[in-house]
Protein backbone atom coordinates (compact mmCIF):
# COMPACT_ATOMS: atom_id res chain seq x y z
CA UNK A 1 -5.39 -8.84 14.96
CA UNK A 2 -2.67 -9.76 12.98
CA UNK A 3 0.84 -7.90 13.27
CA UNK A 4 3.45 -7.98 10.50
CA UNK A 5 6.67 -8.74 11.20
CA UNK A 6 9.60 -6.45 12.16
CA UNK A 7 11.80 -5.79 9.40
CA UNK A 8 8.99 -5.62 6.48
CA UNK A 9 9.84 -2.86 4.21
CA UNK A 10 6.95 -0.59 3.11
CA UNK A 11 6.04 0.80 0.07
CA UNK A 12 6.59 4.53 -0.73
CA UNK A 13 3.58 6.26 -1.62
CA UNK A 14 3.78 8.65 -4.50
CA UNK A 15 1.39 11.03 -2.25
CA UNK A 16 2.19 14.81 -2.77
CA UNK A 17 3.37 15.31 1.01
CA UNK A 18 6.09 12.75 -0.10
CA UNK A 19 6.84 14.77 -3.55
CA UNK A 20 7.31 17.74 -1.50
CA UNK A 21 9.42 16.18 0.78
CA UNK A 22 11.63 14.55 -1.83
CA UNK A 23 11.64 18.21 -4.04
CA UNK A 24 13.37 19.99 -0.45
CA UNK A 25 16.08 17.04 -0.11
CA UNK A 26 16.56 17.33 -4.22
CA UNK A 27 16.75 21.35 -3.87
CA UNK A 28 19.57 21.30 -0.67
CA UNK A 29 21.31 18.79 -2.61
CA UNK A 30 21.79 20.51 -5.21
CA UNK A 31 22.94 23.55 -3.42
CA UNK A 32 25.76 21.50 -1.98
CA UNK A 33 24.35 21.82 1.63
CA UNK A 34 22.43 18.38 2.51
CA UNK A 35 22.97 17.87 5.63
CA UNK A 36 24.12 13.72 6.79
CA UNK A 37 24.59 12.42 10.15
CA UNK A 38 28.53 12.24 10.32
CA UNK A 39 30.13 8.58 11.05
CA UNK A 40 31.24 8.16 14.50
CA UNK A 41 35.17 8.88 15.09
CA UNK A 42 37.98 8.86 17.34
CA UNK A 43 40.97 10.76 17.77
CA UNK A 44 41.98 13.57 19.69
CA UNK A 45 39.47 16.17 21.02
CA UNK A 46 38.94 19.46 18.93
CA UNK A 47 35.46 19.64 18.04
CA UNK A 48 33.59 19.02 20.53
CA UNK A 49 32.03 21.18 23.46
CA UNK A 50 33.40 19.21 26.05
CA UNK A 51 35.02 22.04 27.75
CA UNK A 52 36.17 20.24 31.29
CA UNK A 53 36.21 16.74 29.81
CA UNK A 54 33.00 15.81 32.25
CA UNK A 55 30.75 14.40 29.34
CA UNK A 56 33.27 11.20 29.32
CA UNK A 57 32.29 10.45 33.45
CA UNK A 58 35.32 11.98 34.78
CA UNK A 59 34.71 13.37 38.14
CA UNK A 60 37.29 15.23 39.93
CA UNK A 61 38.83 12.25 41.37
CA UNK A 62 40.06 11.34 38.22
CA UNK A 63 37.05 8.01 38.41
CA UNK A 64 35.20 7.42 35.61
CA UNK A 65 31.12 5.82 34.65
CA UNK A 66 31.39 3.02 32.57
CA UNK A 67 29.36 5.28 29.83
CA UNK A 68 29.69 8.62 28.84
CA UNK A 69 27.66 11.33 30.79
CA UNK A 70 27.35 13.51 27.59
CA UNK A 71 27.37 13.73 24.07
CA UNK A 72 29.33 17.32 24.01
CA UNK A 73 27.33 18.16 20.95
CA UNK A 74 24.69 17.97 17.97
CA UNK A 75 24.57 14.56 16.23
CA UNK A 76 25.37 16.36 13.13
CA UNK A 77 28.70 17.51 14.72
CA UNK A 78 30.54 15.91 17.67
CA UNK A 79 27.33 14.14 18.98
CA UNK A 80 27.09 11.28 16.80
CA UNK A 81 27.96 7.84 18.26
CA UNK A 82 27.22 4.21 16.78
CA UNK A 83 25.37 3.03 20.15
CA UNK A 84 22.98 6.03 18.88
CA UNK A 85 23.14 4.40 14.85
CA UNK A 86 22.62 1.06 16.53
CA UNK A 87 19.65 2.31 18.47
CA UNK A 88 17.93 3.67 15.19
CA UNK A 89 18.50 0.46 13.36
CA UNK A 90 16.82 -1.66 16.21
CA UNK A 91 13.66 0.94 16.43
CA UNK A 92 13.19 1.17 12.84
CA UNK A 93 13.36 -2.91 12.84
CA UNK A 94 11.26 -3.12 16.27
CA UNK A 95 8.48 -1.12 14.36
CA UNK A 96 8.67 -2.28 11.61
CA UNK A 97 9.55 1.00 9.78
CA UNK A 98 12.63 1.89 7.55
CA UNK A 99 14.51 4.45 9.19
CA UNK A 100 14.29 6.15 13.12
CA UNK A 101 15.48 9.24 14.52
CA UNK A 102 16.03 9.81 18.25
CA UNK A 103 14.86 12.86 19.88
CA UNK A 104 15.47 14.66 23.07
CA UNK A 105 12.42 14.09 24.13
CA UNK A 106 8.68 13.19 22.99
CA UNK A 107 7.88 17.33 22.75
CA UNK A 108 11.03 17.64 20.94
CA UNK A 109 9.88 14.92 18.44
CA UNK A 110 6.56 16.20 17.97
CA UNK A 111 7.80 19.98 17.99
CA UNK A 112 10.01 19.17 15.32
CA UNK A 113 8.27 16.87 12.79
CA UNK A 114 5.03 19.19 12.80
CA UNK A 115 6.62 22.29 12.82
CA UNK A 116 8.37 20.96 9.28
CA UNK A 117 6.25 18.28 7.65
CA UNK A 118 3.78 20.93 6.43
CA UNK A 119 4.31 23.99 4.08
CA UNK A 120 2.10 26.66 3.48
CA UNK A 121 -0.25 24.81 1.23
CA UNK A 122 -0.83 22.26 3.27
CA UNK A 123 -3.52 21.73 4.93
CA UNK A 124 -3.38 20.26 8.66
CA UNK A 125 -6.25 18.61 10.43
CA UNK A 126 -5.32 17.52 13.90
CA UNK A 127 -7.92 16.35 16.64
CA UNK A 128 -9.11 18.75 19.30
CA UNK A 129 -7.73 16.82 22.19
CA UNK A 130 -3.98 16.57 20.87
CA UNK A 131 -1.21 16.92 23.38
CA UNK A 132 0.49 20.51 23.48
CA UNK A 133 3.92 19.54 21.87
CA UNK A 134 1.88 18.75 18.34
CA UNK A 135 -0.09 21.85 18.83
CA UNK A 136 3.05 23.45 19.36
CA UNK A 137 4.87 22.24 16.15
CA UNK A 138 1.92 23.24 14.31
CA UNK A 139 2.19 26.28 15.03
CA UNK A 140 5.63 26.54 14.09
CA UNK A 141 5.06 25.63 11.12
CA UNK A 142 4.85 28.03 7.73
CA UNK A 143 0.90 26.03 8.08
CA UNK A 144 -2.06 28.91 6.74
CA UNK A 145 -4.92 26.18 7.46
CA UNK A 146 -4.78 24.24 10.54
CA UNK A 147 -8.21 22.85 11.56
CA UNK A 148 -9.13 20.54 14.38
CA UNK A 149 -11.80 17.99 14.44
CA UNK A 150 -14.03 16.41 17.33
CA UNK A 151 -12.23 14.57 19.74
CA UNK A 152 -12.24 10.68 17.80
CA UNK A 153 -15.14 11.88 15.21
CA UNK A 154 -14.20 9.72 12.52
CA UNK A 155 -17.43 11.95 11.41
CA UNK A 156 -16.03 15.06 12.08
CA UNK A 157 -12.66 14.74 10.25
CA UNK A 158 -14.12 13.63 7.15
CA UNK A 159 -16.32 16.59 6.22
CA UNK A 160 -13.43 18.26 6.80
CA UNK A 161 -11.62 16.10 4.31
CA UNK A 162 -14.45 16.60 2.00
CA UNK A 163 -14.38 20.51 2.39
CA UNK A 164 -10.30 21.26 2.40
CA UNK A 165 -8.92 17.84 0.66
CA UNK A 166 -8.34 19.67 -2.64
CA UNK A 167 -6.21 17.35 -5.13
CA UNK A 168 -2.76 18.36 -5.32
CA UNK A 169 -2.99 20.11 -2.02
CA UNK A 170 -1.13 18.52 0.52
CA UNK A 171 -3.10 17.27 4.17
CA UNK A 172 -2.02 16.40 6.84
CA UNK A 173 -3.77 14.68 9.59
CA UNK A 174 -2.59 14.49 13.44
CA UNK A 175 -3.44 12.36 16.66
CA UNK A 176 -2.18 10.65 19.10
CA UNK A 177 -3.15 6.93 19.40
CA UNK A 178 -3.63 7.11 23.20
CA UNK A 179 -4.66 10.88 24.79
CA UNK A 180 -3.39 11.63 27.92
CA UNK A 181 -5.80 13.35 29.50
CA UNK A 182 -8.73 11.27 28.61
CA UNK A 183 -7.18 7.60 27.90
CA UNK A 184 -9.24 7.57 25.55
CA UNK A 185 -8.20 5.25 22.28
CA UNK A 186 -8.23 6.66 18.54
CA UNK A 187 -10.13 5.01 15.96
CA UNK A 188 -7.10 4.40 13.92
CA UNK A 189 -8.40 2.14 11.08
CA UNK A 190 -10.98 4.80 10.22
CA UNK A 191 -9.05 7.20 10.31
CA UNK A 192 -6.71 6.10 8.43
CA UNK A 193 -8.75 4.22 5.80
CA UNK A 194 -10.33 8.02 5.22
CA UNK A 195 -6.44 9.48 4.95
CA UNK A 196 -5.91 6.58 2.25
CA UNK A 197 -9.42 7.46 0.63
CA UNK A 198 -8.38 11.66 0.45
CA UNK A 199 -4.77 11.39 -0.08
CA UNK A 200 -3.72 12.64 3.91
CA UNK A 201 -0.84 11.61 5.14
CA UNK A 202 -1.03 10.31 9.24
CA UNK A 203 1.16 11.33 12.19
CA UNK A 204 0.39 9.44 15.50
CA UNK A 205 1.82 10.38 18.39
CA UNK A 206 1.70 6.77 20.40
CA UNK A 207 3.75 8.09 23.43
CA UNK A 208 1.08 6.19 25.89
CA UNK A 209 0.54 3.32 23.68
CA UNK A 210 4.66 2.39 23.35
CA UNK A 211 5.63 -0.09 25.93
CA UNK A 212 1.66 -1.22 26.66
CA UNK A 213 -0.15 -2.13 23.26
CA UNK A 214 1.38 -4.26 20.28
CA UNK A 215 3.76 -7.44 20.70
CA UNK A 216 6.92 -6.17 22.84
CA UNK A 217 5.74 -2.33 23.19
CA UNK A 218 5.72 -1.63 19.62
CA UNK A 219 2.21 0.51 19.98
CA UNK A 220 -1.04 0.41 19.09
CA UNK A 221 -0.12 1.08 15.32
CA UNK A 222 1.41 -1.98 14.91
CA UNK A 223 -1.07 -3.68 17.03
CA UNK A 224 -3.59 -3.04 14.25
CA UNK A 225 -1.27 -3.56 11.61
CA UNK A 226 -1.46 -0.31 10.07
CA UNK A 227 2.34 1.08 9.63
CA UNK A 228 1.82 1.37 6.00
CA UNK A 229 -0.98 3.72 6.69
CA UNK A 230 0.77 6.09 9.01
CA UNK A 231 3.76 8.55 7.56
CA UNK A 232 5.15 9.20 10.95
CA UNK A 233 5.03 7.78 14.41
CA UNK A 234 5.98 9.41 17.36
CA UNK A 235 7.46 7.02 20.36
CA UNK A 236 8.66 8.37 23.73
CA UNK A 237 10.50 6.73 26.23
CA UNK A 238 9.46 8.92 29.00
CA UNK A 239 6.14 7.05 30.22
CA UNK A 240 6.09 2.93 30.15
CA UNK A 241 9.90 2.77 29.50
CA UNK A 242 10.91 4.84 32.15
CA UNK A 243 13.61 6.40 31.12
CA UNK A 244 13.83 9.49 28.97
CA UNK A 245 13.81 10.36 24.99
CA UNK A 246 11.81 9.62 21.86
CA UNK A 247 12.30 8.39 18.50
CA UNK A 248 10.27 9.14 15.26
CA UNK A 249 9.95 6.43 12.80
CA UNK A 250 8.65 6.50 8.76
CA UNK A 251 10.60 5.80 5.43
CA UNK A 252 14.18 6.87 4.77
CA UNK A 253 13.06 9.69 2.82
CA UNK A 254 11.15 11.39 6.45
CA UNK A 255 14.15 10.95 8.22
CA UNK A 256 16.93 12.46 6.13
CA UNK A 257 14.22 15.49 5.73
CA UNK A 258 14.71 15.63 9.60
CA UNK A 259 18.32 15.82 9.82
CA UNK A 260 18.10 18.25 7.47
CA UNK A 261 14.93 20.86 8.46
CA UNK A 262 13.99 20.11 11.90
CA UNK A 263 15.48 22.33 14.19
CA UNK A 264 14.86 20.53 17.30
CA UNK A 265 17.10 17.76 16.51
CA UNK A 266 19.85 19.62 14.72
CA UNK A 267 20.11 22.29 16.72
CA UNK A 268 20.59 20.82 20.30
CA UNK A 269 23.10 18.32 22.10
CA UNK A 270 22.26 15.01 21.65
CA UNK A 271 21.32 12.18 24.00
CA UNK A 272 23.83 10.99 26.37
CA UNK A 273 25.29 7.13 26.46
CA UNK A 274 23.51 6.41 29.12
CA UNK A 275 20.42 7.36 27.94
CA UNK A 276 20.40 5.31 25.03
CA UNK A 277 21.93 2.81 26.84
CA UNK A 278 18.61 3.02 29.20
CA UNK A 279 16.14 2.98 26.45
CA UNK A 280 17.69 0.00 24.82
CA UNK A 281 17.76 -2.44 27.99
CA UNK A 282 14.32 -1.12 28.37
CA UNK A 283 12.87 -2.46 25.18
CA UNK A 284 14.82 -5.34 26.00
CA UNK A 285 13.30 -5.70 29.46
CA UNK A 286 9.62 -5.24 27.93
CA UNK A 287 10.19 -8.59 25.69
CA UNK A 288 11.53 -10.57 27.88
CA UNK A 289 8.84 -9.87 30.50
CA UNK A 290 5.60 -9.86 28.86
CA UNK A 291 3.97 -10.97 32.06
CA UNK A 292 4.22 -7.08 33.41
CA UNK A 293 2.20 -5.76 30.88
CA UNK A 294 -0.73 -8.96 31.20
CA UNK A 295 -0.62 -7.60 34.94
CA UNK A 296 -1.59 -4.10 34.11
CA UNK A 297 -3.68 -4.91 31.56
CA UNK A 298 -5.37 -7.28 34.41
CA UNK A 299 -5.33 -4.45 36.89
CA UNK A 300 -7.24 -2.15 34.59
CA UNK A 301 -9.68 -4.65 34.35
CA UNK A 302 -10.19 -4.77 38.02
CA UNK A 303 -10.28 -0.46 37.98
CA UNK A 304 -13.17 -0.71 35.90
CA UNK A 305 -15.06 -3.14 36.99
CA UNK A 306 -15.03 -1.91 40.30
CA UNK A 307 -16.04 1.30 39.26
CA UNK A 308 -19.03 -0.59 37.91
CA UNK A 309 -20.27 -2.48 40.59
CA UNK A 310 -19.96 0.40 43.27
CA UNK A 311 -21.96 2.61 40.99
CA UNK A 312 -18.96 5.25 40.81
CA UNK A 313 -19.84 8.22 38.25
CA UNK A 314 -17.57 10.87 36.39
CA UNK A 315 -15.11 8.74 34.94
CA UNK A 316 -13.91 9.12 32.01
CA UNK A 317 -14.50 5.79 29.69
CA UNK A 318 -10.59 4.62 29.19
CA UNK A 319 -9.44 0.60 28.93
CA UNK A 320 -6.05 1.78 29.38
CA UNK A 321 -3.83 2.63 32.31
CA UNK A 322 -4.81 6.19 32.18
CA UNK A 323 -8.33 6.90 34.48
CA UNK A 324 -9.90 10.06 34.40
CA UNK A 325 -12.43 11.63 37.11
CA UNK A 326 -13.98 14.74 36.21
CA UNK A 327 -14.63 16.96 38.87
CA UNK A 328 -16.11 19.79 37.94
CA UNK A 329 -13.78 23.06 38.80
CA UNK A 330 -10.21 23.61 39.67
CA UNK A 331 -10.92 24.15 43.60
CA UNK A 332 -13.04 21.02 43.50
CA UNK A 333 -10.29 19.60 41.89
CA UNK A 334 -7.61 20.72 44.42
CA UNK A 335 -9.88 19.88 47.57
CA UNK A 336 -10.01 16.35 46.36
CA UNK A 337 -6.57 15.75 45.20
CA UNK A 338 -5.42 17.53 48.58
CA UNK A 339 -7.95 15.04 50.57
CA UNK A 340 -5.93 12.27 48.79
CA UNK A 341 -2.66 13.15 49.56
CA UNK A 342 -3.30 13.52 52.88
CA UNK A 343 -4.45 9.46 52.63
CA UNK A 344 -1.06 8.62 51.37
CA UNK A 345 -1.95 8.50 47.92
CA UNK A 346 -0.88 10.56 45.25
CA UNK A 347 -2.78 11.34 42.31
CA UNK A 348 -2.54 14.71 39.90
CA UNK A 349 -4.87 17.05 39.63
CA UNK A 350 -5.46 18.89 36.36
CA UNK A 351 -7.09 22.14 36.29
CA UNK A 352 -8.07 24.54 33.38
CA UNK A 353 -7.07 25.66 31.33
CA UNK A 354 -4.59 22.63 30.81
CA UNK A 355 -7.69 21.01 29.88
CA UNK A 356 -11.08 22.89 28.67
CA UNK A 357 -12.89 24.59 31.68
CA UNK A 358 -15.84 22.18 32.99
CA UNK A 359 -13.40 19.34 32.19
CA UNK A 360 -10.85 19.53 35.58
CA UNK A 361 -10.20 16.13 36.78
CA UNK A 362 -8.42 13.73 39.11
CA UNK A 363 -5.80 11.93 36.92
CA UNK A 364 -4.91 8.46 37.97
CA UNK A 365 -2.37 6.27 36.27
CA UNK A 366 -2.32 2.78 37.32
CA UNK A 367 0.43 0.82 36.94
CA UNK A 368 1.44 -2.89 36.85
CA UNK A 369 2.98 -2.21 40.63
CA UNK A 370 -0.30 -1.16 41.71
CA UNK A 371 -2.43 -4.15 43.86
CA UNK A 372 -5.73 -4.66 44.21
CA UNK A 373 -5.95 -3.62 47.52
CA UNK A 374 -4.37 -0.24 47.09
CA UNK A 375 -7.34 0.44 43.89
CA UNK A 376 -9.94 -0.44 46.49
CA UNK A 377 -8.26 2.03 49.03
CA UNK A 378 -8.03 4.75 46.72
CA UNK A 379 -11.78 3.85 45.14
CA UNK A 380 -13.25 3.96 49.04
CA UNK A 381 -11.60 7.28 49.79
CA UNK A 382 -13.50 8.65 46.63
CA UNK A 383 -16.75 7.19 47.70
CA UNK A 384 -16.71 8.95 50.86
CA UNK A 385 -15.82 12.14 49.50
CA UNK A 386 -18.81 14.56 49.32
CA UNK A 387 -18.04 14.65 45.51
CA UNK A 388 -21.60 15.60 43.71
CA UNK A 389 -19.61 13.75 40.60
CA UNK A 390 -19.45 10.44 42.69
């Protein structure tokens, strides 16, 4: 699959999610109150709300961190900093978009780019299995139709196209590229071939596809080469990155509308140096080390075929790190999990109603630390267990 390069600027389309957008920026403009990130500045301290000077590393000894433990405020007032500018240029290059945004986090991100993308005449059609923090921004949003589709029904989503895809009336369409719970994948190039064919605009939310699909982490997106095809993509920091944040990337025009409507990124303190300074050496760490993510890859590999040739049943069908048993119950759930634990091994179990009831299950993520040895340990334990699922 072929991957354009980082850097290539997209085309704008003249969709009506992207007249809308541009009408809001046109309208606060006018009124004299757009709001713009302000330019990074020294001098003495007055604005900020860095009441005991702590956010600079200053302990009480008087010793200091070589970066700053805060950002004393909002990036629209004292929180701005070029490392956080420099960040945004390198994501928006890295995947291949024109513009990022940094968030607090991957909830934050979602919470505020669904909770503002939409207006009351558009419509929103998300799939059923999406993670909380969309389903949370949607409903935040001034949204009167929201409608979810089967979980990956390529089917599914377009009769709903067919019934609520009214021209002129703005749709929306949501999903994540990699669901958590299931590890399942999307099927991203139908979906999105059926956005281009209805006029939908596409938000993925790749949070377990950054760092493990596309060349150097850049997602699954890219990976297929659809960027074009997808208004907004949502990438947190939080999972194969290991460190903490996200970042939403799209066209210039989607990311001034953030700084200007979405209340989860104007209204809260900003990242910290160090943060950034984490999430930056971890991209960095992901391209120069492509081996680690061969090795997981490899190890998932193993996970399945092993689940293959000792018959094992009630998994969930995933090719990615994330491995699903179902279970059937939350105290089945528990007794396993518990059973586990008390091998050494640790493993989360997820009960209704975080997931629907009759769908409980025994979460595993594997990771590229994992051996070979410790899946067959775990995969024995399982066997032995009077599981009627096994």
């Amino acid at each position: 699959m072929q991957i354009n390069p980082p850097g290539t600027v997209q085309e704008q389309r003249p969709d009506a999610l992207t007249k809308y957008l541009q009408h809001r920026l046109a309208q606060r403009d006018r009124e004299g109150n757009l709001r713009r990130l302000p330019q990074p500045t020294t001098g003495i301290d007055f604005w900020s709300n860095d009441y005991l000077g702590l956010a600079a590393g200053a302990a009480a000894t008087g010793e200091g961190t070589a970066l700053p433990c805060g950002a004393t405020g909002s990036r629209l007032l004292s929180g701005n900093s070029q490392q956080a500018l420099d960040l945004e240029s390198f994501l928006a290059a890295h995947h291949n978009q024109e513009a990022a945004l940094l968030f607090n986090s991957g909830y934050d991100a979602n919470l505020g780019l669904l909770s503002v993308l939409p207006n009351r005449h558009t419509v929103v059609l998300y799939d059923e299995y999406c993670h909380a923090s969309m389903l949370d921004g949607i409903r935040l949003s001034p949204v009167k139709q929201a409608f979810r589709f089967r979980h990956n029904s390529a089917e599914d989503l377009e009769q709903k196209l067919r019934r609520y895809a009214q021209p002129g009336t703005p749709v929306l369409i949501a999903l994540e590229s990699v669901y958590s719970m299931e590890g399942s994948i999307a099927p991203l190039a139908a979906i999105t071939g059926l956005a281009a064919r209805y006029g939908a605009a596409v938000v993925v939310d790749e949070a377990h596809a950054t760092g493990i699909f596309g060349a150097g982490g850049t997602g699954l997106v890219q990976q297929l080469g659809l960027e074009q095809q997808v208004t907004a993509r949502v990438h947190t920091f939080g999972k194969a990155l290991g460190c903490h944040g996200a970042a939403i990337t799209g066209s210039r025009l989607l990311i001034d509308y953030l700084v200007n409507f979405a209340r989860s990124f104007i209204y809260t303190t900003a990242l910290p140096a160090q943060a950034i300074d984490a999430i930056a050496r971890a991209y960095r760490y992901i391209g120069e080390q492509p081996a680690l993510v061969v090795q997981l890859h490899d190890l998932v590999s193993y996970f399945r075929q092993q689940l293959q040739e000792r018959g094992l049943r009630g998994w969930c069908d995933s090719i990615t790190p994330i491995q699903s048993l179902l279970t059937g119950g939350n105290a089945a759930t528990r007794s396993l999990a518990g059973r586990l634990r008390s091998q050494g091994i640790s493993v989360s179990a997820v009960l209704s109603p975080t997931v629907p009831l009759g769908r409980e299950r025994l979460r595993i993520c594997l990771h590229a630390f994992n051996t070979r040895g410790e899946i067959d340990l775990l995969l024995n334990l399982l066997s032995s267990c009077p599981n009627p699922d096994l």
